[in-house]
PDB file of N, CA and C in Angstrom:
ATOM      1  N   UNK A   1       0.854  -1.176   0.000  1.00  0.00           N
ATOM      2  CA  UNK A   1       0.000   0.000   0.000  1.00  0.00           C
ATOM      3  C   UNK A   1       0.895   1.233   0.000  1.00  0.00           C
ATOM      4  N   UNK A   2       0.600   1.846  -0.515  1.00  0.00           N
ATOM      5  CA  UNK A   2       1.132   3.856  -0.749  1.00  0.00           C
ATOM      6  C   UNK A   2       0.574   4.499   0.156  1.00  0.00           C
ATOM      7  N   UNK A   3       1.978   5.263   0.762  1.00  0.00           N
ATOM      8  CA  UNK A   3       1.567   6.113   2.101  1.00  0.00           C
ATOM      9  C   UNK A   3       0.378   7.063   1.943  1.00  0.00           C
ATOM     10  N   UNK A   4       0.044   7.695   0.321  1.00  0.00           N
ATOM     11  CA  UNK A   4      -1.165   7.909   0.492  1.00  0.00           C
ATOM     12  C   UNK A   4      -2.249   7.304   0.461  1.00  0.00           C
ATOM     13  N   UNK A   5      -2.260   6.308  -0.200  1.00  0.00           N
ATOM     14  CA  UNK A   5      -3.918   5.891   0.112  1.00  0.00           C
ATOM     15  C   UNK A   5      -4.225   5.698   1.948  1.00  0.00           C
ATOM     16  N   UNK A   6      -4.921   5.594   1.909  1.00  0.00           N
ATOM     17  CA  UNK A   6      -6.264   5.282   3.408  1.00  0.00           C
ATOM     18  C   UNK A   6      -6.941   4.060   3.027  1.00  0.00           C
ATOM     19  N   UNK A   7      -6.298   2.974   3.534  1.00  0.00           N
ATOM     20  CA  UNK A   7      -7.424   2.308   3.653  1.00  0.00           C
ATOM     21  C   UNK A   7      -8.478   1.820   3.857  1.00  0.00           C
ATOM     22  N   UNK A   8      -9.235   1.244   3.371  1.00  0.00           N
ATOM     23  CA  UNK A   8     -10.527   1.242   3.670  1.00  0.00           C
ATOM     24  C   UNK A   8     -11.466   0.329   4.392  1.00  0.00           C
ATOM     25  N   UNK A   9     -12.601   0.358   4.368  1.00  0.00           N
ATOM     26  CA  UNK A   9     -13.153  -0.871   5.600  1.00  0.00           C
ATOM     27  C   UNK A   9     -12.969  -2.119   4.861  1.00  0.00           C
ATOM     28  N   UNK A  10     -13.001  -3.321   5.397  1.00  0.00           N
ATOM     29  CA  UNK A  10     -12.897  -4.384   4.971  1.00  0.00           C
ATOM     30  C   UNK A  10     -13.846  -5.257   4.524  1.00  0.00           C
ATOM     31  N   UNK A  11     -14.024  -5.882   3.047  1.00  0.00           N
ATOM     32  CA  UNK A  11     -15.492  -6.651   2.843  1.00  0.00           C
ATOM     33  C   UNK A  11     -15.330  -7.599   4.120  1.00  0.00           C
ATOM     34  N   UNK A  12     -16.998  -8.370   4.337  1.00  0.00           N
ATOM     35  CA  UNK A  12     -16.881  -9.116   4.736  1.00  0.00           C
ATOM     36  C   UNK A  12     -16.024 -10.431   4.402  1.00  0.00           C
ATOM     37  N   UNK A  13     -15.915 -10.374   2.840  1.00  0.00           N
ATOM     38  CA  UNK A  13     -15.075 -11.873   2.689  1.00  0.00           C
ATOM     39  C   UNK A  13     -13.421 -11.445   3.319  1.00  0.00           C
ATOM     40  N   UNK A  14     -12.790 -10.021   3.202  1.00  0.00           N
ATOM     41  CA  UNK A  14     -11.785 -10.167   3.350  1.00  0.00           C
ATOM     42  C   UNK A  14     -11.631  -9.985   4.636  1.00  0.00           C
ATOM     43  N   UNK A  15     -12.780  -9.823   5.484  1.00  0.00           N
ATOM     44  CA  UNK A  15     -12.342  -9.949   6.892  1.00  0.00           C
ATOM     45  C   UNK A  15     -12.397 -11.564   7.753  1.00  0.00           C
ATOM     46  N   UNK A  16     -13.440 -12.460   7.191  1.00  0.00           N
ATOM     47  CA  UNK A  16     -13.164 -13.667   7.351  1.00  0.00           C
ATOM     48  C   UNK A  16     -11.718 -14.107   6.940  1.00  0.00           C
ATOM     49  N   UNK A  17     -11.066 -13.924   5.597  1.00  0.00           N
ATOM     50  CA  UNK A  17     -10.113 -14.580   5.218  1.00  0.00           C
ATOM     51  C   UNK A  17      -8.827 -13.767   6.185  1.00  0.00           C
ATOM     52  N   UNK A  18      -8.950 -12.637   6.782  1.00  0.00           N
ATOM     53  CA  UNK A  18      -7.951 -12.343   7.635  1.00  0.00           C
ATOM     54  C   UNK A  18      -8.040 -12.736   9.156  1.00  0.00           C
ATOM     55  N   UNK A  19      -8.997 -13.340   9.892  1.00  0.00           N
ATOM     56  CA  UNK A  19      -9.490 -14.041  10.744  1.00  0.00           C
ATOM     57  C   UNK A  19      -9.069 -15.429  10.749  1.00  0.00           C
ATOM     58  N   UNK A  20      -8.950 -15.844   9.608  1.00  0.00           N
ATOM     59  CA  UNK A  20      -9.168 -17.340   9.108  1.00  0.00           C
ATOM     60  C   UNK A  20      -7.056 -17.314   9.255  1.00  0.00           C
ATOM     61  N   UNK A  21      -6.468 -16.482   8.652  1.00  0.00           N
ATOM     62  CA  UNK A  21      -5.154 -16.589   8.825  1.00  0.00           C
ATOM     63  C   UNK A  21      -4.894 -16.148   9.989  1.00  0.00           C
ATOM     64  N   UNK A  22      -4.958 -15.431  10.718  1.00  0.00           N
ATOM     65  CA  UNK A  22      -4.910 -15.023  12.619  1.00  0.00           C
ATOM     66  C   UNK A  22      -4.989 -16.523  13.297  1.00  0.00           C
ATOM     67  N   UNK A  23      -6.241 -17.197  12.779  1.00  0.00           N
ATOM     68  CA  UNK A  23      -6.224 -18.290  13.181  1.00  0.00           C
ATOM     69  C   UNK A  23      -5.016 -19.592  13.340  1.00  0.00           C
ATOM     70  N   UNK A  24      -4.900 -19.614  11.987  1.00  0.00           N
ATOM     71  CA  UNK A  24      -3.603 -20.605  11.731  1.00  0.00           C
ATOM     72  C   UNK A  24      -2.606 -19.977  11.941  1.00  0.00           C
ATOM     73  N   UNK A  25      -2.425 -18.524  12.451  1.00  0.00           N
ATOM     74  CA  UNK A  25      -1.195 -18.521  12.832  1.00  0.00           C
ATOM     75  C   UNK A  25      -0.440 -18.417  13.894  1.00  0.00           C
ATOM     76  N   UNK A  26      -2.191 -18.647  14.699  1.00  0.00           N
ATOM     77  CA  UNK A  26      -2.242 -18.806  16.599  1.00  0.00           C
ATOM     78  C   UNK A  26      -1.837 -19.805  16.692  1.00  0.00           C
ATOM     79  N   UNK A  27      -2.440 -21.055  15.658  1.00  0.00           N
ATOM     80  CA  UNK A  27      -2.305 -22.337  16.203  1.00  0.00           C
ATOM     81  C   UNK A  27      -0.877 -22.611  15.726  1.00  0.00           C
ATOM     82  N   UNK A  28      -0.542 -21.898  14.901  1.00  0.00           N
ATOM     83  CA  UNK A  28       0.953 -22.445  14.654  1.00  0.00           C
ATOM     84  C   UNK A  28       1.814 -21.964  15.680  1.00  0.00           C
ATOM     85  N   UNK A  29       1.340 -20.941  16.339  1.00  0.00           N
ATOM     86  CA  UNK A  29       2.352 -20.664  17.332  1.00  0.00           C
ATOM     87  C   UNK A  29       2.689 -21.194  18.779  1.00  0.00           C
ATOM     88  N   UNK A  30       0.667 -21.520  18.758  1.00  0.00           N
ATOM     89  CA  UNK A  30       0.805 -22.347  20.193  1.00  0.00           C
ATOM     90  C   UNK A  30       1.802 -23.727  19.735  1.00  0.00           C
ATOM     91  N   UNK A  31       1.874 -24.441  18.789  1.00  0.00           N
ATOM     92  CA  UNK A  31       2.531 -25.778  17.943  1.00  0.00           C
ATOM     93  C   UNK A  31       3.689 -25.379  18.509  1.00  0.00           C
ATOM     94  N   UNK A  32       4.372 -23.949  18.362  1.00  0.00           N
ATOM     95  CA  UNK A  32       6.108 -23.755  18.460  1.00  0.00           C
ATOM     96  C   UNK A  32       5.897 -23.559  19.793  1.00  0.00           C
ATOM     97  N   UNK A  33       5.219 -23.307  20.617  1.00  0.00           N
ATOM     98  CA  UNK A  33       5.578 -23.135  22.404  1.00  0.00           C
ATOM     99  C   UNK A  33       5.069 -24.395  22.782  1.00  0.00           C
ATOM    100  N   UNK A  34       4.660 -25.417  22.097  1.00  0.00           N
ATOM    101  CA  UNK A  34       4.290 -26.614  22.508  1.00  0.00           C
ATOM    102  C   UNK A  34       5.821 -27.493  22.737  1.00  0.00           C
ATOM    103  N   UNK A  35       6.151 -27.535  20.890  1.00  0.00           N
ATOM    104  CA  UNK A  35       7.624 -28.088  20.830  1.00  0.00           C
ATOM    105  C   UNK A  35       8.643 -27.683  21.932  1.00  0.00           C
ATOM    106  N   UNK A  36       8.448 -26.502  22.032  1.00  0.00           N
ATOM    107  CA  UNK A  36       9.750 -26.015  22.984  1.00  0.00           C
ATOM    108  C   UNK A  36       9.884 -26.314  24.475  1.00  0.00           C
ATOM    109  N   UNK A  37       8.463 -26.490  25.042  1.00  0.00           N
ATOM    110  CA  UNK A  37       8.351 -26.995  25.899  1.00  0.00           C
ATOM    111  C   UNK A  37       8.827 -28.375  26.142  1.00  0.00           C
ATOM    112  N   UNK A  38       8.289 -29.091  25.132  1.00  0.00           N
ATOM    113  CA  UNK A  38       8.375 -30.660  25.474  1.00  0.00           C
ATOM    114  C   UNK A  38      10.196 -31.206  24.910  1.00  0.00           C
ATOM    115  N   UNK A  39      10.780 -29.853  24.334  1.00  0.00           N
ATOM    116  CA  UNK A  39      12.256 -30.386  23.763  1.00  0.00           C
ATOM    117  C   UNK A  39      12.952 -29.593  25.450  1.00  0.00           C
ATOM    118  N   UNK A  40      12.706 -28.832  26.129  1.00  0.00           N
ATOM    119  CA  UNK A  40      13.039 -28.330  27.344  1.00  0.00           C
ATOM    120  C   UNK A  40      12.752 -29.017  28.158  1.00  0.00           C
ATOM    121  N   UNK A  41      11.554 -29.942  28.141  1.00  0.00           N
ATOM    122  CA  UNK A  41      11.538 -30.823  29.540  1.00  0.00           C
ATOM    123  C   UNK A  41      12.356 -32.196  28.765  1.00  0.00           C
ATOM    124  N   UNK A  42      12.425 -32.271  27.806  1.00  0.00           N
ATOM    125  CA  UNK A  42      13.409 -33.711  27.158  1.00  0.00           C
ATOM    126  C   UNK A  42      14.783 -33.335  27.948  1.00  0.00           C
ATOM    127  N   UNK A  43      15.460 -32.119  27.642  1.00  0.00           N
ATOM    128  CA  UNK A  43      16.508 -31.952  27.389  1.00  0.00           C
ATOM    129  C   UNK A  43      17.154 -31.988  29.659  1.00  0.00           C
ATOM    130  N   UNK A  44      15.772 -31.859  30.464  1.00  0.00           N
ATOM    131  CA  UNK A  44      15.706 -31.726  31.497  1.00  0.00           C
ATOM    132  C   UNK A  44      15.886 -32.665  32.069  1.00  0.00           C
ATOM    133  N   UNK A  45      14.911 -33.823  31.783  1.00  0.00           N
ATOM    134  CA  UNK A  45      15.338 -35.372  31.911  1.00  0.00           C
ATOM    135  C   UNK A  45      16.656 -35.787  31.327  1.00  0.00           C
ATOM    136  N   UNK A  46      17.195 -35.621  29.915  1.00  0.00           N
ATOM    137  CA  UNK A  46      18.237 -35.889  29.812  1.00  0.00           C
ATOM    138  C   UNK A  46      19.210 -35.902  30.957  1.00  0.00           C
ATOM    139  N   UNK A  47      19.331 -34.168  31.229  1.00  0.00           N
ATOM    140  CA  UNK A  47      20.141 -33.780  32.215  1.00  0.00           C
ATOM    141  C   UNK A  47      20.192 -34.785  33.567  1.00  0.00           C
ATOM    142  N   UNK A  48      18.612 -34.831  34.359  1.00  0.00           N
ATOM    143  CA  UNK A  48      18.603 -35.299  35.150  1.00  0.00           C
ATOM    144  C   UNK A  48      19.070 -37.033  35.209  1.00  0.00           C
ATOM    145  N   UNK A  49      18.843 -37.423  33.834  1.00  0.00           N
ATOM    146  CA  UNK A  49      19.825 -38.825  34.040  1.00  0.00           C
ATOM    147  C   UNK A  49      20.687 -39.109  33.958  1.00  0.00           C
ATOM    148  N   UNK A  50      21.546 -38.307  32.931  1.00  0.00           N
ATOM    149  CA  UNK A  50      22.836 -38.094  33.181  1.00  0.00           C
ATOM    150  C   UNK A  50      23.590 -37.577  34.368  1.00  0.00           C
ATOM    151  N   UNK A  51      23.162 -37.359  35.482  1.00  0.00           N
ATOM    152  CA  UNK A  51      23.540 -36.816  36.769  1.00  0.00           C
ATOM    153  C   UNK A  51      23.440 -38.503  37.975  1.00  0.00           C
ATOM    154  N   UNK A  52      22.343 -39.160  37.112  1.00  0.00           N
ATOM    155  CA  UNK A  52      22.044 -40.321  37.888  1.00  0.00           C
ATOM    156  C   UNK A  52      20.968 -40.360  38.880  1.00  0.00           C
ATOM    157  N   UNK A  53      20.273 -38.865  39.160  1.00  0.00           N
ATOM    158  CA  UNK A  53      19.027 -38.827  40.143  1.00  0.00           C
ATOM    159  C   UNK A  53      17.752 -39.260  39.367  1.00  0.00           C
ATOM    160  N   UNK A  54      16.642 -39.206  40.170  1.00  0.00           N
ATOM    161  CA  UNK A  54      15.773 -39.380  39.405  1.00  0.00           C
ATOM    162  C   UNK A  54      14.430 -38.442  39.869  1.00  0.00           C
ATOM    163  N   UNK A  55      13.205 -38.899  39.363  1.00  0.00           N
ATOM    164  CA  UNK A  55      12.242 -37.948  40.474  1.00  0.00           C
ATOM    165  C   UNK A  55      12.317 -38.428  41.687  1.00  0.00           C
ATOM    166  N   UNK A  56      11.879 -39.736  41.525  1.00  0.00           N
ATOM    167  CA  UNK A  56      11.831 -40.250  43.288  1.00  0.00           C
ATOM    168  C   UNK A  56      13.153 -40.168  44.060  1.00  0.00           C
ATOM    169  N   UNK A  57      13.934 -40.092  44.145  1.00  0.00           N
ATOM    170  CA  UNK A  57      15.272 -39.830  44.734  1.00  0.00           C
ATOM    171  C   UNK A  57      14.840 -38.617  45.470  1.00  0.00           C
ATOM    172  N   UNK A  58      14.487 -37.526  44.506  1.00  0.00           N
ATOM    173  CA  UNK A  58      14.295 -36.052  44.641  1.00  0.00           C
ATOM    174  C   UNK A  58      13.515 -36.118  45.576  1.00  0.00           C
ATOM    175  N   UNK A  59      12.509 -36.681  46.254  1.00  0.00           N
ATOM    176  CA  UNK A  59      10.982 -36.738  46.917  1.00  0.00           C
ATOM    177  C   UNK A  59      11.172 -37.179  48.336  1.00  0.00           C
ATOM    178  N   UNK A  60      12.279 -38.137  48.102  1.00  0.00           N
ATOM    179  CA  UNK A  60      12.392 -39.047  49.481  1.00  0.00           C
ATOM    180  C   UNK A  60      13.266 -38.728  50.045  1.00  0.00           C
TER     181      UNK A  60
END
């Protein structure tokens, strides 16, 4: 878009189809804080077995 124009209101179709991408790009993001989580608690356990403790060790 050109700093002059003003844009304008949005049809309804193009406000669904910009809704519709907001969408998939929530869910793609919750997907990447999903991965990161579950490669951070991998990488946690790793750690913790390589040390030789375990949970229950930790508890008792």
């Amino acid at each position: 878009m050109e700093a002059n124009q003003v844009p304008g209101a949005l049809t309804d179709e193009e406000f669904d189809a910009m809704m519709r991408e907001f969408d998939i790009a929530g869910d793609w993001m919750l997907e990447q804080l999903a991965q990161r989580r579950r490669q951070a608690q991998a990488a946690a356990r790793a750690g913790r077995d390589a040390d030789g403790s375990s949970d229950e060790e930790e508890h008792t």
